[in-house]
C-alpha atoms as a PDB file:
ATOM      1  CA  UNK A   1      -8.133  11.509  55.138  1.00  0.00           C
ATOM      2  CA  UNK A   2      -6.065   8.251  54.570  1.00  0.00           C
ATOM      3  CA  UNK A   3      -8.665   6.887  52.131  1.00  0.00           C
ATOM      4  CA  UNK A   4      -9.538  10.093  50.348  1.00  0.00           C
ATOM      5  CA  UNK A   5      -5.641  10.381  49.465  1.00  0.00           C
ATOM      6  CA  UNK A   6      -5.561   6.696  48.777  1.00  0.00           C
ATOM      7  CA  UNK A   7      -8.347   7.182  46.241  1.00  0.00           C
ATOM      8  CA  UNK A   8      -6.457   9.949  43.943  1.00  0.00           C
ATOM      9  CA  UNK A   9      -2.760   7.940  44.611  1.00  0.00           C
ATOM     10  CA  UNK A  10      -1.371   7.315  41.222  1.00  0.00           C
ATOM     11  CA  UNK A  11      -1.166   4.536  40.189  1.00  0.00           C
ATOM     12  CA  UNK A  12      -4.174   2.472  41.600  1.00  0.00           C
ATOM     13  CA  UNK A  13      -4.364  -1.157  40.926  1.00  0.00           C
ATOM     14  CA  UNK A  14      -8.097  -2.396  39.426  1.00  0.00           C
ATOM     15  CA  UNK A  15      -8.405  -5.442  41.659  1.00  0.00           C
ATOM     16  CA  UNK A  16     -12.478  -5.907  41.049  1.00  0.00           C
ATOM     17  CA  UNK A  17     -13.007  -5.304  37.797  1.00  0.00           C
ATOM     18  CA  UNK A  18     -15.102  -8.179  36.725  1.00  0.00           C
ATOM     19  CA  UNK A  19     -15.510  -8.935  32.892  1.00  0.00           C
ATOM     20  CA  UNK A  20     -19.496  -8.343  31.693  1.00  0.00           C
ATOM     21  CA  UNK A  21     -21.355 -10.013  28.504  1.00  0.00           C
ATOM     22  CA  UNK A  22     -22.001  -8.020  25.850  1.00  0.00           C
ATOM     23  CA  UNK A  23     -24.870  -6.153  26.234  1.00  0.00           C
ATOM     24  CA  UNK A  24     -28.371  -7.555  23.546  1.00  0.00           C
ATOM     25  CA  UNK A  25     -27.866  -4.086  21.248  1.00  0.00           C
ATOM     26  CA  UNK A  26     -24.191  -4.549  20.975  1.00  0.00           C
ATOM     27  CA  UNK A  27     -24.804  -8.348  19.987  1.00  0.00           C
ATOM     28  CA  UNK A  28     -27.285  -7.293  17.935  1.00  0.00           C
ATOM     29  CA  UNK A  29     -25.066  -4.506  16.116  1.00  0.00           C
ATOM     30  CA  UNK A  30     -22.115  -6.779  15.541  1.00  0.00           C
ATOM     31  CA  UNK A  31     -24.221  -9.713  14.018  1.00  0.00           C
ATOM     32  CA  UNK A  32     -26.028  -6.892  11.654  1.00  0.00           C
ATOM     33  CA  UNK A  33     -22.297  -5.869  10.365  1.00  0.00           C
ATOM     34  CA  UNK A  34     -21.029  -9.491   9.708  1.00  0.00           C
ATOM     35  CA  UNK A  35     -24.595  -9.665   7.746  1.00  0.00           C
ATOM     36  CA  UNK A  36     -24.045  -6.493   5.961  1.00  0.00           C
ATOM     37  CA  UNK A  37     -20.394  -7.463   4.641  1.00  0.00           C
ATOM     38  CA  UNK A  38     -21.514 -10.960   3.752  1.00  0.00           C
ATOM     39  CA  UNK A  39     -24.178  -9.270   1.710  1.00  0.00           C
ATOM     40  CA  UNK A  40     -21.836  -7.185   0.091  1.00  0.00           C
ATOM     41  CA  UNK A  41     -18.938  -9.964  -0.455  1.00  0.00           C
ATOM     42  CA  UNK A  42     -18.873 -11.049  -4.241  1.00  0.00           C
ATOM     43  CA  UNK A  43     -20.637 -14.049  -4.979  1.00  0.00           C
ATOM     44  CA  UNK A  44     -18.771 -17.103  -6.428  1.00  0.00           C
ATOM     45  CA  UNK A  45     -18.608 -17.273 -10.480  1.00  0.00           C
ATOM     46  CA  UNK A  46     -19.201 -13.263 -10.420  1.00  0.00           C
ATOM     47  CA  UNK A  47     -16.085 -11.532  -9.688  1.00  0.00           C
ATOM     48  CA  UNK A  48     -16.373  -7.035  -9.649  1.00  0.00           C
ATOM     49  CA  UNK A  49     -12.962  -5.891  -9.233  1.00  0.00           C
ATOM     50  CA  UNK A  50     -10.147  -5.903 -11.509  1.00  0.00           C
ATOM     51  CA  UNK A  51      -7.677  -3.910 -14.615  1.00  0.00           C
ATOM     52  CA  UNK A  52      -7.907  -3.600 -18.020  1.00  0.00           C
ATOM     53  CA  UNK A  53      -4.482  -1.813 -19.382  1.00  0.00           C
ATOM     54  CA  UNK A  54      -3.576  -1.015 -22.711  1.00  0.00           C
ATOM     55  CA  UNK A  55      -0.622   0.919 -24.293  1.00  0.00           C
ATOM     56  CA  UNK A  56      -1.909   3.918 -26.573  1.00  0.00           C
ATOM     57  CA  UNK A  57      -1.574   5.120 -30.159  1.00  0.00           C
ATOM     58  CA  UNK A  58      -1.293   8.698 -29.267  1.00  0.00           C
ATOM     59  CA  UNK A  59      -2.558  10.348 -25.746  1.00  0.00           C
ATOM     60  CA  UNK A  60      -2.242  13.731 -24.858  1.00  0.00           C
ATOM     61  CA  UNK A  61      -2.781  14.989 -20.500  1.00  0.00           C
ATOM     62  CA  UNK A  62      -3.379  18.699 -20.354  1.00  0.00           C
ATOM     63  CA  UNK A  63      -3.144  20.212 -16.717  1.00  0.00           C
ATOM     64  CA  UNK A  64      -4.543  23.614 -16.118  1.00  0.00           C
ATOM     65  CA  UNK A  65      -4.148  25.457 -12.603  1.00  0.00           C
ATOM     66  CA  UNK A  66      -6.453  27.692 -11.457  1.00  0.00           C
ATOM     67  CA  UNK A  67      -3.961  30.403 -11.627  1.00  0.00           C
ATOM     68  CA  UNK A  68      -3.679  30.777 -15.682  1.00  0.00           C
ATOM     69  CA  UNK A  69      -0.203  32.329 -15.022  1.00  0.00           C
ATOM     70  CA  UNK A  70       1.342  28.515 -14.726  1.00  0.00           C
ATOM     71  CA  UNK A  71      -0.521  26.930 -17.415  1.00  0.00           C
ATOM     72  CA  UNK A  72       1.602  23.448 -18.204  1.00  0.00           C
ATOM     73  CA  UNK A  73       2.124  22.048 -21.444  1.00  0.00           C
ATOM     74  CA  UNK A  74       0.221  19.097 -22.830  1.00  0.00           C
ATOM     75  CA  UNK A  75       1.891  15.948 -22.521  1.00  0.00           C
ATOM     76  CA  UNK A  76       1.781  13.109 -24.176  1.00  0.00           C
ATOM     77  CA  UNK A  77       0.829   9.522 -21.822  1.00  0.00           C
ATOM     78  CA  UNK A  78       1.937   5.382 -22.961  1.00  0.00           C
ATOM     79  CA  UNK A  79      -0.846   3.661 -21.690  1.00  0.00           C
ATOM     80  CA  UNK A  80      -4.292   3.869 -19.711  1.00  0.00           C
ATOM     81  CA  UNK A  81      -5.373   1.278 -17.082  1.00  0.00           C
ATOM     82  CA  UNK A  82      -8.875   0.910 -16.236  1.00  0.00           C
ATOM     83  CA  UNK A  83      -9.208  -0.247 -12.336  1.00  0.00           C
ATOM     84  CA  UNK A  84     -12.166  -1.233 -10.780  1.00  0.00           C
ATOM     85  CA  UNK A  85     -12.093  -2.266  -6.932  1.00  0.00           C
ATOM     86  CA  UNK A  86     -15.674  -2.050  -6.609  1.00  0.00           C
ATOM     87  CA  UNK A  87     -18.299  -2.639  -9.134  1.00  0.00           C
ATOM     88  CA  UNK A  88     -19.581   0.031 -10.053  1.00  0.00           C
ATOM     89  CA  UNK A  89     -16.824   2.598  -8.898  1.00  0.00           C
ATOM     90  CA  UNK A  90     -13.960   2.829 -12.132  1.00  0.00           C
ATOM     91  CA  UNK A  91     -10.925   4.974 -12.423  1.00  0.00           C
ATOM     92  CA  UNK A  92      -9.089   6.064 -15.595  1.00  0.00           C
ATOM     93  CA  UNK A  93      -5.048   6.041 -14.856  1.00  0.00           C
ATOM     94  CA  UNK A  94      -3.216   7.683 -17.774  1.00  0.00           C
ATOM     95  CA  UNK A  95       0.480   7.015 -17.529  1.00  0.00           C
ATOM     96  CA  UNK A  96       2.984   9.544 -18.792  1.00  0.00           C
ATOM     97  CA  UNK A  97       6.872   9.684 -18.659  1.00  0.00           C
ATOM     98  CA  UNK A  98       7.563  10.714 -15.293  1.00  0.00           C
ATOM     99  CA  UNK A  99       3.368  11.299 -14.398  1.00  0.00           C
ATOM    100  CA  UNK A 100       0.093   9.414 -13.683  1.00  0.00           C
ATOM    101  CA  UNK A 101      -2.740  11.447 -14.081  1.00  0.00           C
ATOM    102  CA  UNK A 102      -6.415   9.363 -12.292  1.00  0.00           C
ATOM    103  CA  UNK A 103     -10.081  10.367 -12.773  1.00  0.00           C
ATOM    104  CA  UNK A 104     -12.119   8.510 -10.442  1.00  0.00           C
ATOM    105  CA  UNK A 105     -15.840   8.533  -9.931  1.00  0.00           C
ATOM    106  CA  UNK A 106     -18.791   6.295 -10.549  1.00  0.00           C
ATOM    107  CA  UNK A 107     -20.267   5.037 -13.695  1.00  0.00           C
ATOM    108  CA  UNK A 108     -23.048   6.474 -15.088  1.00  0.00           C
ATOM    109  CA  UNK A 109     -26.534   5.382 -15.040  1.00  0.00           C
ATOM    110  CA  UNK A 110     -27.317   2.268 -17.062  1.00  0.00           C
ATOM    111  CA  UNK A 111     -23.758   1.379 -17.933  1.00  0.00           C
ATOM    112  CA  UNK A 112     -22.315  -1.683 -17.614  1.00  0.00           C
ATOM    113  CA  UNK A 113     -19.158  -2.257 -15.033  1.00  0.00           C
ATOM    114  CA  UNK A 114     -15.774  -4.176 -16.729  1.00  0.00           C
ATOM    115  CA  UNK A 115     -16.100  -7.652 -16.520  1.00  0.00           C
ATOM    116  CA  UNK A 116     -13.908  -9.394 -14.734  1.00  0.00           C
ATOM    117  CA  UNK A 117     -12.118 -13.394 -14.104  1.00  0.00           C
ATOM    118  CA  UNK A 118     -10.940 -14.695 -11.445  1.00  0.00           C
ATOM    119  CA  UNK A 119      -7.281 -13.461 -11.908  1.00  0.00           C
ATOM    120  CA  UNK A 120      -8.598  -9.784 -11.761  1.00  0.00           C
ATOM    121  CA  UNK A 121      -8.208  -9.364 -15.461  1.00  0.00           C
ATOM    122  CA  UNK A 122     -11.138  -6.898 -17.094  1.00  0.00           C
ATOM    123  CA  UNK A 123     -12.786  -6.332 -20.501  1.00  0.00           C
ATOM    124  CA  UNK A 124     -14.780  -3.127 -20.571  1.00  0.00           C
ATOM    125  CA  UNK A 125     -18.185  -2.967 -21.991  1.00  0.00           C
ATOM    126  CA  UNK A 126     -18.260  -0.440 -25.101  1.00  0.00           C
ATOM    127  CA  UNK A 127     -19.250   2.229 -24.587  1.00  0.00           C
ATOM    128  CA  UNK A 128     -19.092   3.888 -21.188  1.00  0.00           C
ATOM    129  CA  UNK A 129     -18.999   6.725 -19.374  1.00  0.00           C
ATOM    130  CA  UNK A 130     -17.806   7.826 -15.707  1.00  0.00           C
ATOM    131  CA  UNK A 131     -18.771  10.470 -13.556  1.00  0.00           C
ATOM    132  CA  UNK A 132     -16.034  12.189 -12.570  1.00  0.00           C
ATOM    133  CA  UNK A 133     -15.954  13.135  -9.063  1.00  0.00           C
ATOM    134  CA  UNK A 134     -11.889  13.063  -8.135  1.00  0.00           C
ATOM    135  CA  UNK A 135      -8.815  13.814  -9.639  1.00  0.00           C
ATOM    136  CA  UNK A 136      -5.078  12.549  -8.639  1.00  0.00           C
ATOM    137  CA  UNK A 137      -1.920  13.500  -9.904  1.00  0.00           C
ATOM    138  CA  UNK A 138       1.781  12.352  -8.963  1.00  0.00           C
ATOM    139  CA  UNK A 139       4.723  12.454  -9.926  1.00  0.00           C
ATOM    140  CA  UNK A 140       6.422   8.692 -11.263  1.00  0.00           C
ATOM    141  CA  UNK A 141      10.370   7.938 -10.823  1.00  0.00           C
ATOM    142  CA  UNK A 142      12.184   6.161 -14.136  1.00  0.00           C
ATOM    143  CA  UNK A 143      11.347   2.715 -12.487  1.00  0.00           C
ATOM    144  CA  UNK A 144       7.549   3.422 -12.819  1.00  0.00           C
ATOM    145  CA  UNK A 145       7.189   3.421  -9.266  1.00  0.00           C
ATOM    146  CA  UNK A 146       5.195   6.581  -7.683  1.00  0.00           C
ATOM    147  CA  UNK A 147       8.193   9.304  -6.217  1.00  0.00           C
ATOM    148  CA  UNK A 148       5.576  10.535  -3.500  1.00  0.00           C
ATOM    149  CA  UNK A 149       2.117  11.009  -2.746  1.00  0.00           C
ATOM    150  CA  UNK A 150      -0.346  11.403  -5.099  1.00  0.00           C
ATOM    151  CA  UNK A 151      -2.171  15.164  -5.298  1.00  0.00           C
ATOM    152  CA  UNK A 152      -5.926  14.368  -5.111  1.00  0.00           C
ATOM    153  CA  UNK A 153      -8.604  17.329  -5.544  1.00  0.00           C
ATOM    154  CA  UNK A 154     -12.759  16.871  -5.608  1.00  0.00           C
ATOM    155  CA  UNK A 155     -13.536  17.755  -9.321  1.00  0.00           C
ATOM    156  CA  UNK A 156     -16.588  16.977 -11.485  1.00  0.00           C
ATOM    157  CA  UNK A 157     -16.827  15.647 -14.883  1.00  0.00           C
ATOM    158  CA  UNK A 158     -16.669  12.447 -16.877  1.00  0.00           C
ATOM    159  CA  UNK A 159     -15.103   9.914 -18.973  1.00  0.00           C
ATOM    160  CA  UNK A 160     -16.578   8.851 -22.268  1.00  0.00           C
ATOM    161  CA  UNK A 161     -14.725   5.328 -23.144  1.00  0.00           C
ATOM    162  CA  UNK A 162     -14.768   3.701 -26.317  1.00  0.00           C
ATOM    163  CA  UNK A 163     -13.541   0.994 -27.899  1.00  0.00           C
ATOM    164  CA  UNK A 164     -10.904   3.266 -30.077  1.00  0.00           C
ATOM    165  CA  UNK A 165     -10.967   6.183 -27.697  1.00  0.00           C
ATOM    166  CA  UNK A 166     -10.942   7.534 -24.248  1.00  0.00           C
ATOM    167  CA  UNK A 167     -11.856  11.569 -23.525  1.00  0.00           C
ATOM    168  CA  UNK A 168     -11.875  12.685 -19.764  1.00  0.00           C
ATOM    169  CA  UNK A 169     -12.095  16.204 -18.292  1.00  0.00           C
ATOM    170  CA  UNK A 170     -12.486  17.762 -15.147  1.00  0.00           C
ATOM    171  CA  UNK A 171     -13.104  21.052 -13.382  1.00  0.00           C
ATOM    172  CA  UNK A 172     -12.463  21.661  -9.665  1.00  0.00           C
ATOM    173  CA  UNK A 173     -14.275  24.796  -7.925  1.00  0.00           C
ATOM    174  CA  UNK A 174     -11.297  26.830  -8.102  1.00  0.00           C
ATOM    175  CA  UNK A 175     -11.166  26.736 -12.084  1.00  0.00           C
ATOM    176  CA  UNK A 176      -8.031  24.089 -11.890  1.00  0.00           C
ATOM    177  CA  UNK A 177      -9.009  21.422 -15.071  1.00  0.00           C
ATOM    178  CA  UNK A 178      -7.468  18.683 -16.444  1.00  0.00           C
ATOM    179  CA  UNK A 179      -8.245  16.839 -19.423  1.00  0.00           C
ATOM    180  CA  UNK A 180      -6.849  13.269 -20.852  1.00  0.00           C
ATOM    181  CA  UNK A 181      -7.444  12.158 -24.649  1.00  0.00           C
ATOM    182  CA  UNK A 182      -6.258   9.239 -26.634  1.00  0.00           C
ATOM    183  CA  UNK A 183      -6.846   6.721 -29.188  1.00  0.00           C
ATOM    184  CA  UNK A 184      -6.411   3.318 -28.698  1.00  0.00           C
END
């Protein structure tokens, strides 16, 4: 009875524990990662990620909820930054007074991602277009900086980019849209 209780006391000290090697699979799995993010790391000379900003002519953001009852005005936006992180994967951020507006998806097929130095500056290639697959929103306090976290809903449409202008629109299940236009 001594050693039964002794066996559920709490707390027991692990006295014999002795460390094991990692087993062949788990060797095996960790190498494969390590090759797999090597793989994917950019190669020297050829950097992917980076922003392309510009202030704009004339931009208007139109929000529509799915409830057509609060319909928002359109407002007009300053600028649009381009942002790639990875190549291949762009996002549109269109700046207004007080709100950011994103539309982030993948590029089409057979365009061209921004090119980009060293320093992370961009140049898109003319003409583009994104597959819209997400949509953020947020609200921006008078220092630029965001005032909370950004509202982010799974919508589907796309981004035609030009050299002299940018049109994006989206549609999320529920019938909520947005749509972003200016002229550069």
């Amino acid at each position: 009875m001594a050693s039964a209780a002794r066996a559920i006391a709490w707390p027991t000290p692990i006295t014999d524990v002795h460390p094991q090697k990692p087993q062949g699979a788990l060797l095996i799995g960790l190498t494969g990662c390590l090759a797999w993010g090597l793989a994917l790391a950019p190669r020297a000379g050829s950097e992917s990620f980076g922003r392309w900003e510009q202030t704009l002519n004339s931009c208007q953001i139109l929000h529509q909820p799915a409830d057509l009852r609060n319909k928002q005005p359109s407002q007009g936006c300053l600028k649009l930054r381009l942002e790639q992180n990875i190549e291949g994967l762009l996002s549109a951020r269109f700046v207004a007074a007080g709100e950011v507006v994103v539309f982030a998806g993948a590029l089409a097929k057979g365009q061209l991602p921004m090119r980009c130095n060293k320093d992370g500056a961009c140049e898109p290639q003319w003409p583009t277009q994104l597959e819209v697959s997400t949509v953020a929103s947020g609200k921006l306090e008078d220092s630029g900086l965001p005032a909370g976290l950004p509202l982010a809903r799974l919508a589907r449409g796309n981004c035609v980019i030009q050299e002299d202008r940018i049109d994006c629109h989206a549609l999320a299940a529920d019938g909520e849209q947005w749509r972003a236009q200016s002229q550069l």
